[in-house]
Protein backbone atom coordinates (compact mmCIF):
# COMPACT_ATOMS: atom_id res chain seq x y z
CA UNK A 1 36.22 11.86 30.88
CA UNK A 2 32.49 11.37 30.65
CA UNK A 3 32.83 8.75 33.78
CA UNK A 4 35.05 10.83 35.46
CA UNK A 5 32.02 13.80 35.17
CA UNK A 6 29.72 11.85 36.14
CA UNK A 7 31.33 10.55 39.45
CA UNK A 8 32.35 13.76 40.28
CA UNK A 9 28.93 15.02 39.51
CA UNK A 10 27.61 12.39 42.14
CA UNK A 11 30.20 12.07 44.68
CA UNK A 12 29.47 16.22 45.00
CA UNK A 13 25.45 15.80 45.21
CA UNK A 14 26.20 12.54 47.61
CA UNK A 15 27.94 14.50 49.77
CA UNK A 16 25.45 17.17 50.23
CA UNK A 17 23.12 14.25 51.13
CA UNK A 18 24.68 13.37 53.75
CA UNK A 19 25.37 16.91 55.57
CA UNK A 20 21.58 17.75 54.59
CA UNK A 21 20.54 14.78 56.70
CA UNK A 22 23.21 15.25 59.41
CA UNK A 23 21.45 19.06 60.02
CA UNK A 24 18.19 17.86 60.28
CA UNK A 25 19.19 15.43 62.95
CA UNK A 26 20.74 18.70 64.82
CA UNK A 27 17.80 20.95 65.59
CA UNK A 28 20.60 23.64 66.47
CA UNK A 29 22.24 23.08 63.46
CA UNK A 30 22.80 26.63 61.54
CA UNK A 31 20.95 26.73 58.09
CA UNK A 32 24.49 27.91 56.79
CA UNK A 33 25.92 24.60 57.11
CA UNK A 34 22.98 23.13 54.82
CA UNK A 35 23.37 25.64 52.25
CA UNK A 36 27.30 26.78 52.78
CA UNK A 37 28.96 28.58 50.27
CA UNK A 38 31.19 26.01 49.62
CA UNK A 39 28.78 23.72 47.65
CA UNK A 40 27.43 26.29 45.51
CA UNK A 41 31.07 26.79 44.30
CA UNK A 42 32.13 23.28 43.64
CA UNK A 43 28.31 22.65 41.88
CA UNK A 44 29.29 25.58 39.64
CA UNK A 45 32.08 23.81 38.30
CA UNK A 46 29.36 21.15 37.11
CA UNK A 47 28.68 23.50 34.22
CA UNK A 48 30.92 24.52 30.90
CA UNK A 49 29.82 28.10 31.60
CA UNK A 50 33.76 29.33 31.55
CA UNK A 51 34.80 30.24 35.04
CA UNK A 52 35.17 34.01 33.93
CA UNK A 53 31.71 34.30 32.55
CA UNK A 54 28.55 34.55 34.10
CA UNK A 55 25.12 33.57 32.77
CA UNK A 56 22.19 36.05 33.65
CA UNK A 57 19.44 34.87 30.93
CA UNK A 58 17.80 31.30 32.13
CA UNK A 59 14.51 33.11 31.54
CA UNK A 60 15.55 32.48 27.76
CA UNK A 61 17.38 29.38 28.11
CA UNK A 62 18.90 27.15 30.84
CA UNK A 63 22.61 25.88 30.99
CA UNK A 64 22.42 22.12 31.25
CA UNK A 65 25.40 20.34 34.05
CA UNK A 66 27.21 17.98 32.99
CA UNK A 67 25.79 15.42 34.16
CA UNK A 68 22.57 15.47 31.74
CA UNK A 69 24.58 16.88 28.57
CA UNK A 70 26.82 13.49 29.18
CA UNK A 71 23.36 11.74 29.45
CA UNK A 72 21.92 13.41 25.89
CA UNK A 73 25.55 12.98 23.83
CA UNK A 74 25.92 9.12 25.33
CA UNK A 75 22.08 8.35 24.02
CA UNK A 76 22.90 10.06 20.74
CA UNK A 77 26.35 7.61 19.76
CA UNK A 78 24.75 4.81 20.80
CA UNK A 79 21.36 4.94 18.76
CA UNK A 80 23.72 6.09 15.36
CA UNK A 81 26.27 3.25 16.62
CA UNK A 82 24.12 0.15 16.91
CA UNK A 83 21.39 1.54 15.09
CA UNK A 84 21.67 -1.71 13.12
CA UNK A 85 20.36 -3.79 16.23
CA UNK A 86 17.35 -2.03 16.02
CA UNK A 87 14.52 -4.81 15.15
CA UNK A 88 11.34 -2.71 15.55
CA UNK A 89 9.78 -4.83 18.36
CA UNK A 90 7.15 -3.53 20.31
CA UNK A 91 8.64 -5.51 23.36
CA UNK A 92 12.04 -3.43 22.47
CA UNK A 93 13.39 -0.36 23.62
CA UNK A 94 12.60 2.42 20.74
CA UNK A 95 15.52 4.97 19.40
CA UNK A 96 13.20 7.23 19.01
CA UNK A 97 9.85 9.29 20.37
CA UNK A 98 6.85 10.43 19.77
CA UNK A 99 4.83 7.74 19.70
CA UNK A 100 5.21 5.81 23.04
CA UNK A 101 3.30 6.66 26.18
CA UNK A 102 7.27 7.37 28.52
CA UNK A 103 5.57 6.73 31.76
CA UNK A 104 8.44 6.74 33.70
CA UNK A 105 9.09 10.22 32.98
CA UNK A 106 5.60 11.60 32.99
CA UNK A 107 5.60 9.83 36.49
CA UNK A 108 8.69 11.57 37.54
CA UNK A 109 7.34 15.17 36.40
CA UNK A 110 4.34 14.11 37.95
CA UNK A 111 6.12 13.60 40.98
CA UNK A 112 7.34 16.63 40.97
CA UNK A 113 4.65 19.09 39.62
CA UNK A 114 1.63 17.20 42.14
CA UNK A 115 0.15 15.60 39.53
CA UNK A 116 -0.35 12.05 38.11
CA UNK A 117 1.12 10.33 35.24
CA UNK A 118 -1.89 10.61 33.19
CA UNK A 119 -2.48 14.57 33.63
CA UNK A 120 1.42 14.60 31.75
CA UNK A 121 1.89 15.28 28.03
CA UNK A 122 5.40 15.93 27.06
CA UNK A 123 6.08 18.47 24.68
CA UNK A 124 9.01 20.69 23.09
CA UNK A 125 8.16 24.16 24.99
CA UNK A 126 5.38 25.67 26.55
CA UNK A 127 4.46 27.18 23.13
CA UNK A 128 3.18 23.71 22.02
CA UNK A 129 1.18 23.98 25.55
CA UNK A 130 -0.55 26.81 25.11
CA UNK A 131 -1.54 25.89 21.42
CA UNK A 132 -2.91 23.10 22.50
CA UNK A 133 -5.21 24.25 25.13
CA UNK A 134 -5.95 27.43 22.86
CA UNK A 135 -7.05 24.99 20.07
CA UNK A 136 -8.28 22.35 21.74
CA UNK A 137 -11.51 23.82 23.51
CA UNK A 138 -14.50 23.98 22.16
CA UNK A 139 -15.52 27.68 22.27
CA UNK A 140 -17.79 29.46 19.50
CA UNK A 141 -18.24 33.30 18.58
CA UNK A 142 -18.60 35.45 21.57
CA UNK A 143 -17.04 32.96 23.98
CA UNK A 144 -14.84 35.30 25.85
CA UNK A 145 -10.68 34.21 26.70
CA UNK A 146 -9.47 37.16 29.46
CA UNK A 147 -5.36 37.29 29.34
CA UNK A 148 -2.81 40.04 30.00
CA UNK A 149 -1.38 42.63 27.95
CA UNK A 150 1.96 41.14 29.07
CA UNK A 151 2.04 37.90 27.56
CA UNK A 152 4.40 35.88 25.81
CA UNK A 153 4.19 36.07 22.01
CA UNK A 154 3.74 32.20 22.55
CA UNK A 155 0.78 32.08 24.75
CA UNK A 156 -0.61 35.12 22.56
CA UNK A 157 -0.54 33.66 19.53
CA UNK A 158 -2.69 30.60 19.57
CA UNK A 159 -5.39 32.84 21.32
CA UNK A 160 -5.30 35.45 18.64
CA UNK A 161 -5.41 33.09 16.26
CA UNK A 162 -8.45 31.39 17.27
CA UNK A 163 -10.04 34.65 17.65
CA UNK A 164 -9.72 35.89 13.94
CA UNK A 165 -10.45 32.44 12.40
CA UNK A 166 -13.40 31.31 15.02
CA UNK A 167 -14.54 34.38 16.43
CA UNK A 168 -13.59 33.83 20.01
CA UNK A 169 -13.30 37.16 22.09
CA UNK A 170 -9.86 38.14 23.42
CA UNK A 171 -9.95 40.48 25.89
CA UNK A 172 -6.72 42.14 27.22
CA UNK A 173 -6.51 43.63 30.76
CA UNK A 174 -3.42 46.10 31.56
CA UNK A 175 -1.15 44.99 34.18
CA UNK A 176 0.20 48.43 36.20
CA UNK A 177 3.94 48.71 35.92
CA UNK A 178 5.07 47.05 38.42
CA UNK A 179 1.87 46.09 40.37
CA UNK A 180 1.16 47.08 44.26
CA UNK A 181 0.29 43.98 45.48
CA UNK A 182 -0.68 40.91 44.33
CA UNK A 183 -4.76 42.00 44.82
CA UNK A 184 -4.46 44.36 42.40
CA UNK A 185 -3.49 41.67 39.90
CA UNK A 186 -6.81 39.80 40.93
CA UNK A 187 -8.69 42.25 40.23
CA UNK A 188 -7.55 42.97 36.97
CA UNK A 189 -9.49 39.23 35.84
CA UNK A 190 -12.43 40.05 38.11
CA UNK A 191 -13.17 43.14 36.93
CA UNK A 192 -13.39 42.46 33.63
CA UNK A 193 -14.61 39.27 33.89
CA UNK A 194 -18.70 39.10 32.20
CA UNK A 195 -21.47 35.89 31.83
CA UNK A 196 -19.45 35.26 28.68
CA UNK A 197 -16.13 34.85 30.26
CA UNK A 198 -15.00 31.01 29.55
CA UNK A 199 -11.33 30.98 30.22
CA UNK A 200 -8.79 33.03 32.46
CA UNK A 201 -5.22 32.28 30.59
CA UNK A 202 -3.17 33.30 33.44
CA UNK A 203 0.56 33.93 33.37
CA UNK A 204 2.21 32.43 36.15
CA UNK A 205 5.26 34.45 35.72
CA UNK A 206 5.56 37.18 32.91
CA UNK A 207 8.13 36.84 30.89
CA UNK A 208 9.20 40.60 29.82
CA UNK A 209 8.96 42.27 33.48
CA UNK A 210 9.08 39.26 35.69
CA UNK A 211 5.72 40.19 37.55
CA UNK A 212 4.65 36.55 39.87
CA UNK A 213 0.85 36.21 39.41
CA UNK A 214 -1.07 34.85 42.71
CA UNK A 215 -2.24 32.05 40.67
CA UNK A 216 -3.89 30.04 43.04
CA UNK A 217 -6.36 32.68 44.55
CA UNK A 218 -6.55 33.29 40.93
CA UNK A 219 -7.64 29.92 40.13
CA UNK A 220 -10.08 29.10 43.05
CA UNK A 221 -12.17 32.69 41.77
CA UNK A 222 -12.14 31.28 38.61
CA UNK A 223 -13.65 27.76 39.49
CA UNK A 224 -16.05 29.36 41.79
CA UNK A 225 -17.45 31.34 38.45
CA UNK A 226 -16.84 28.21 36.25
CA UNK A 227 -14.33 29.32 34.36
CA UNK A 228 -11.55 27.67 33.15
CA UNK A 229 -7.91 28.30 34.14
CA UNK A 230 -4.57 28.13 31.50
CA UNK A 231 -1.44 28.91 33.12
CA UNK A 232 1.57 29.98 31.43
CA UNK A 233 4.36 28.58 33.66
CA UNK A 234 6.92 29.11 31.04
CA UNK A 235 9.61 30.36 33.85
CA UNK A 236 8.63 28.38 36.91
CA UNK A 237 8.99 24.42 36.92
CA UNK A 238 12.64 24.63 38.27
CA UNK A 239 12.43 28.07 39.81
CA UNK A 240 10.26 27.57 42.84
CA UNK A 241 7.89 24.53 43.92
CA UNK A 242 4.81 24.34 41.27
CA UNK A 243 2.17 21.97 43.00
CA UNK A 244 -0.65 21.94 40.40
CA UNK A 245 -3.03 20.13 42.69
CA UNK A 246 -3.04 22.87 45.43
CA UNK A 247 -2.95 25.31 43.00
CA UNK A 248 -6.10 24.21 41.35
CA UNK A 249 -5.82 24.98 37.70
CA UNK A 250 -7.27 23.38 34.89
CA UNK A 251 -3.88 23.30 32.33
CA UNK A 252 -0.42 24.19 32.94
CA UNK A 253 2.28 24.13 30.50
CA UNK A 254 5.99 24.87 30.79
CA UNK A 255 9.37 24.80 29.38
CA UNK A 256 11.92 22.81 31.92
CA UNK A 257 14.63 23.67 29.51
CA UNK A 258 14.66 26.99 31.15
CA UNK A 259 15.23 26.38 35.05
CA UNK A 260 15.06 23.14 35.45
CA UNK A 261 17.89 22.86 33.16
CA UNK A 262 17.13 19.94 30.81
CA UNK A 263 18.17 20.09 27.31
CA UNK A 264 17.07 22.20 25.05
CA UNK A 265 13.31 21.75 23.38
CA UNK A 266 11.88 19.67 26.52
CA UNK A 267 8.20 20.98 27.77
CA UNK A 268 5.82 19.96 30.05
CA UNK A 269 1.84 20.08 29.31
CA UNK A 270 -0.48 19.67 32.41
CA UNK A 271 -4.02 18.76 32.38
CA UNK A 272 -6.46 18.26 34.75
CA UNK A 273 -8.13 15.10 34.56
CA UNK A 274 -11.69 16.44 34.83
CA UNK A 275 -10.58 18.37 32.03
CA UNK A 276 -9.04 15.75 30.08
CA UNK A 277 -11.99 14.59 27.92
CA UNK A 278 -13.34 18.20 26.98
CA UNK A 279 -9.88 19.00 24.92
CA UNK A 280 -9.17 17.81 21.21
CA UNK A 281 -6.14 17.04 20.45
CA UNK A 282 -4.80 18.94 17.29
CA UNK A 283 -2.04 17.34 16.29
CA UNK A 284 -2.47 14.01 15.87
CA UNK A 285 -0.93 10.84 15.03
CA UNK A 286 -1.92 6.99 15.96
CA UNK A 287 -3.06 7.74 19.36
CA UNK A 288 -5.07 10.93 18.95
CA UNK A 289 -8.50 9.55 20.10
CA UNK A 290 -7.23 7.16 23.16
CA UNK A 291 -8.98 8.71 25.37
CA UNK A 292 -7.95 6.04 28.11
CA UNK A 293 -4.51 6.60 28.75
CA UNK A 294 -5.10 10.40 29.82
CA UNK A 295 -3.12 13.02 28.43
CA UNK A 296 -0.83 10.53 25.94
CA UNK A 297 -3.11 11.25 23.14
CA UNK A 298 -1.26 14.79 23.38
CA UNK A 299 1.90 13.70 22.71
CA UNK A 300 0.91 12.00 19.12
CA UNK A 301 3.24 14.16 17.29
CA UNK A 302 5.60 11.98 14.75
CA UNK A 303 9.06 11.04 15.53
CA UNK A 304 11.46 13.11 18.06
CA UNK A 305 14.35 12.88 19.90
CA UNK A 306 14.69 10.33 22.38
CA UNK A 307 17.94 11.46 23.77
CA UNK A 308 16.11 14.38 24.66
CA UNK A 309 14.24 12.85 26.86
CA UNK A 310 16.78 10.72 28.21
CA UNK A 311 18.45 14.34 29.37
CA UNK A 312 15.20 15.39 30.65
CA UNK A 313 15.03 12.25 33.13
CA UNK A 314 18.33 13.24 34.10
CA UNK A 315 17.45 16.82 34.80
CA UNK A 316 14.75 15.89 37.06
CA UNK A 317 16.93 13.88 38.80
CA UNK A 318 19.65 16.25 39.37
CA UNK A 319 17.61 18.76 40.68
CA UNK A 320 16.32 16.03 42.90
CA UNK A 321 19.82 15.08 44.20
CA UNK A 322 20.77 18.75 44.97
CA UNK A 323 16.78 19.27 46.73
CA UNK A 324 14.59 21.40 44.67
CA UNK A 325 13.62 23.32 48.01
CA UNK A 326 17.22 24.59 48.66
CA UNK A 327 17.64 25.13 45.08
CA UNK A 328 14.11 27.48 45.40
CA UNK A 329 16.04 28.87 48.52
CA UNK A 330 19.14 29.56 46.71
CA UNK A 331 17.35 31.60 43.57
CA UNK A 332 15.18 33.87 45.42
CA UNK A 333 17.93 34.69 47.99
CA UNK A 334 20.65 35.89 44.93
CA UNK A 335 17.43 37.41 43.00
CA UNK A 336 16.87 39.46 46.56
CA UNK A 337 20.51 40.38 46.78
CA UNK A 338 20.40 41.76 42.90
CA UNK A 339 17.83 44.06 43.73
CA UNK A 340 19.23 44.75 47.24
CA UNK A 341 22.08 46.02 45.47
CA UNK A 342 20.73 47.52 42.47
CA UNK A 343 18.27 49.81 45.31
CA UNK A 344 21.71 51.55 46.34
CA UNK A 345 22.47 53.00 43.00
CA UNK A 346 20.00 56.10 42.47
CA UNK A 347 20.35 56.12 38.67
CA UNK A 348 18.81 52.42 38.50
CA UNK A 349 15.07 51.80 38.46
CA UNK A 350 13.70 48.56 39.12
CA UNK A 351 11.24 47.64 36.47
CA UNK A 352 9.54 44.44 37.81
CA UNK A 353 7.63 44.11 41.04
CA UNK A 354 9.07 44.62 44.24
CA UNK A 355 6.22 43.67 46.89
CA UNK A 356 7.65 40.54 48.62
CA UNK A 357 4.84 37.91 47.35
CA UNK A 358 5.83 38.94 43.90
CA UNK A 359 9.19 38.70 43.41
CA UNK A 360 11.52 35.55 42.56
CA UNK A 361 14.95 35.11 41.20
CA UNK A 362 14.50 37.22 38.26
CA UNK A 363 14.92 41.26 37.85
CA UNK A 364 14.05 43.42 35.08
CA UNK A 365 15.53 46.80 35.53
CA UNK A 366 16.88 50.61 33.42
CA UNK A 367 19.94 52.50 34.18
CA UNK A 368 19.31 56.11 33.28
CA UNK A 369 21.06 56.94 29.92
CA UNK A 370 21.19 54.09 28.67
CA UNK A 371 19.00 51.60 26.15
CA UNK A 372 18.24 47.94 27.14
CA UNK A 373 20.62 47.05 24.77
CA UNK A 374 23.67 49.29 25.13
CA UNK A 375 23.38 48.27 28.73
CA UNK A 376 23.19 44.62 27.88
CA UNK A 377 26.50 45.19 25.84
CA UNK A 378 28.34 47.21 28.45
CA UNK A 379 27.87 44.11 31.18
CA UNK A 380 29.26 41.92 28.75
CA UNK A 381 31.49 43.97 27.30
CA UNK A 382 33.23 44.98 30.49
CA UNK A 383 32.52 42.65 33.11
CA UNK A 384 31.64 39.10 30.68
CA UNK A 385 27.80 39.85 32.29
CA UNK A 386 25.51 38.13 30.18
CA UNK A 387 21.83 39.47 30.97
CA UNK A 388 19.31 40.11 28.13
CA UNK A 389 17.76 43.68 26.91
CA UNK A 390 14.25 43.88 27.54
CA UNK A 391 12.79 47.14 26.37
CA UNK A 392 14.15 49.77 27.99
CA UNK A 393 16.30 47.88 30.23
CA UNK A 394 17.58 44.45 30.80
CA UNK A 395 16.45 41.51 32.42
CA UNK A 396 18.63 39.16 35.26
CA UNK A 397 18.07 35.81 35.95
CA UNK A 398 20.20 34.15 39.17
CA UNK A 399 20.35 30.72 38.89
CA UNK A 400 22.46 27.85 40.70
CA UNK A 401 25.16 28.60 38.57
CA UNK A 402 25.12 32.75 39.54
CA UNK A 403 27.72 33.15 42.83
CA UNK A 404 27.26 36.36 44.76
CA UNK A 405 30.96 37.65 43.50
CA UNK A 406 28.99 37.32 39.87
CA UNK A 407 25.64 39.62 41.51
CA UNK A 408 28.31 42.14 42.98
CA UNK A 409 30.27 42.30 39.82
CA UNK A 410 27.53 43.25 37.76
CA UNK A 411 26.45 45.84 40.95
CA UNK A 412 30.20 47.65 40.53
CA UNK A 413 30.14 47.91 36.73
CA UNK A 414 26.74 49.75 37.51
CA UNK A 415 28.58 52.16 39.49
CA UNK A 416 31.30 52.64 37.35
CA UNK A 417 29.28 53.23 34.14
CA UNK A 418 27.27 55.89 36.52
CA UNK A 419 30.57 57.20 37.37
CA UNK A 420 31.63 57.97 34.34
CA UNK A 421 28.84 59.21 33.22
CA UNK A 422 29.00 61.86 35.62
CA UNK A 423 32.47 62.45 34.70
């Protein structure tokens, strides 16, 4: 079954190869026959999602194909099943991580992010990202850390904690719900930025109201004013093209279990190589002061899960194979037809942003007389809509998996629960 999966799996992404490259040879050739309906459906059946269900919440977690859960489940028999062969030999292939430098898959993130090998330091989320950077700068009382009052509890966390044990200065600027335009959101860091401003952490994409920061006009301000940028890209590798070089920041950190769709507890930790020497690593193993092999030193963290990995590697490759700009294509064209549809209904307020540069495949939004989470419950409930409650309403996430029939059956319950309502 697992080989049958997997040729399936390819033979699909094989085929789109080939009509990809027989459009661009036609200059005339539609962009519907590059992105047809009828590959979306047949990739959808490359995930156990049931058929009847549909999955709204990759902003919390990603459904993995087949393809890399085979990968992760293959790994995991054969390290228990010949576990005996094991001889410990550095010239040997490990059965387990956490202490060896995985080149080949920094490479390929690199490869994928616009970075090099050595900027990559693989983690387990971009929790673990943002602790490091929070932790591993050297800033003394009064330095001054500018963030949002819309962060993650994640990204939050290690900043707040540094403040009440080191004396560090948090300052929190208030987003406006939703924002204009993305120069209002510049100005929020500007304006409150002061000579003892040392770091702008940045989020790239919030994750309670989806609001898209312009993060690399953000980061060139900042480098002009010698501050340092930390970018929360918790919901982007996977969801639109992320070129850290162009964009200029310092660190980056992300969790490609989300929308890139590789198994769960795979992160991604990005540092500049300028940057490099001037953070301490804070958890540490063997490695922690090789400062020659670039960001490795980060990824001293005991032993992990190797067959992790080996599904991350596969992830990258899959969204390689299916082209990571129609993919990008694909998600912001089903998150524009959610709110397309969600405009009609008169009871329904959009909660996140709705100015074009700001808005991706995600959409937070309230249906009058109802709670985040009886709304949550009445999509499921009646229509096997799985979004999740956020706040007052509830948050949507298309993905490669979402088929319009799944945006427009979430649109009629909507109406019907407005219906009734009335009634």
């Amino acid at each position: 079954m697992t080989t049958r999966r997997r040729f399936l799996g390819s033979t699909l992404l094989a085929t789109l190869a080939v009509r990809a490259r027989a459009a661009a040879a036609s200059p005339a050739a539609p962009a519907a026959q590059q992105d047809d309906e009828t590959f979306w459906r047949e990739l959808r059946r490359e995930f156990t999602i049931p058929a009847d269900e549909a999955f709204f919440n990759t902003g919390t977690l990603g459904s993995s194909p087949r393809a890399v859960q085979d990968v992760v489940i293959t790994h995991l028999r054969q390290v228990d099943g010949t576990i005996t062969h094991w001889d410990y030999k550095p010239e040997h292939p490990d059965y387990f991580a956490g202490y060896r430098p995985e080149l080949e898959l920094r490479q390929k993130l690199a490869d994928l992010l616009g970075a090099t090998a050595e900027e990559i330091a693989l983690t387990q989320n971009a929790t673990i990202g943002a602790n490091v950077m929070a932790h591993g700068l050297t800033l003394g009382p009064g330095d001054e850390v500018i963030m949002t009052n819309q962060e993650h509890v994640g990204c939050e966390s290690p900043w707040l904690l540094r403040s009440k044990r080191y004396g560090i200065f948090v300052k929190k600027v208030a987003v406006p719900l939703p924002p204009r335009d993305p120069q209002q959101l510049i100005d929020l860091f500007v304006n409150a930025t002061t000579p003892q401003t040392r770091v702008w952490a940045i989020p790239h994409l919030t994750s309670g109201l989806a609001i898209r920061f312009p993060v690399e006009a953000m980061c060139r301000l900042a480098r002009e004013r010698g501050i340092l940028t930390v970018i929360d890209g918790a919901q982007c590798v996977g969801h639109w093209r992320v070129d850290l070089r162009a964009m200029g920041c310092d660190a980056y950190f992300s969790s490609p279990h989300k929308w890139l769709l590789a198994p769960k507890g795979c992160g991604v930790l990005y540092i500049n190589r300028e940057r490099l020497p001037q953070v301490w690593a804070t958890i540490v193993s063997g490695q922690w002061d090789n400062y020659r092999d670039g960001a490795f030193r980060f990824m001293q963290i005991g032993t992990g899960n190797l067959s992790l990995l080996k599904g991350y590697e596969a992830a990258i490759d899959w969204h390689a194979r299916v082209g990571p700009d129609r993919v990008y294509r694909r998600l912001q064209a089903l998150g524009d037809r959610v709110r397309a549809g969600l405009r009609q209904i008169p009871q329904v307020r959009i909660l996140s942003p709705t100015h074009p540069e700001l808005t991706c495949a995600t959409t937070v939004w309230a249906l009058a007389g109802w709670t985040g989470t009886e709304l949550m419950d009445q999509l499921w409930g009646r229509a096997k809509v799985r979004c999740r409650a956020i706040g007052e309403g509830v948050r949507q996430c298309c993905h490669v998996y979402t088929l319009p029939e799944d945006v427009d059956r979430t649109l009629e319950t909507v109406r019907a629960m407005t219906r009734e309502r009335r009634a």
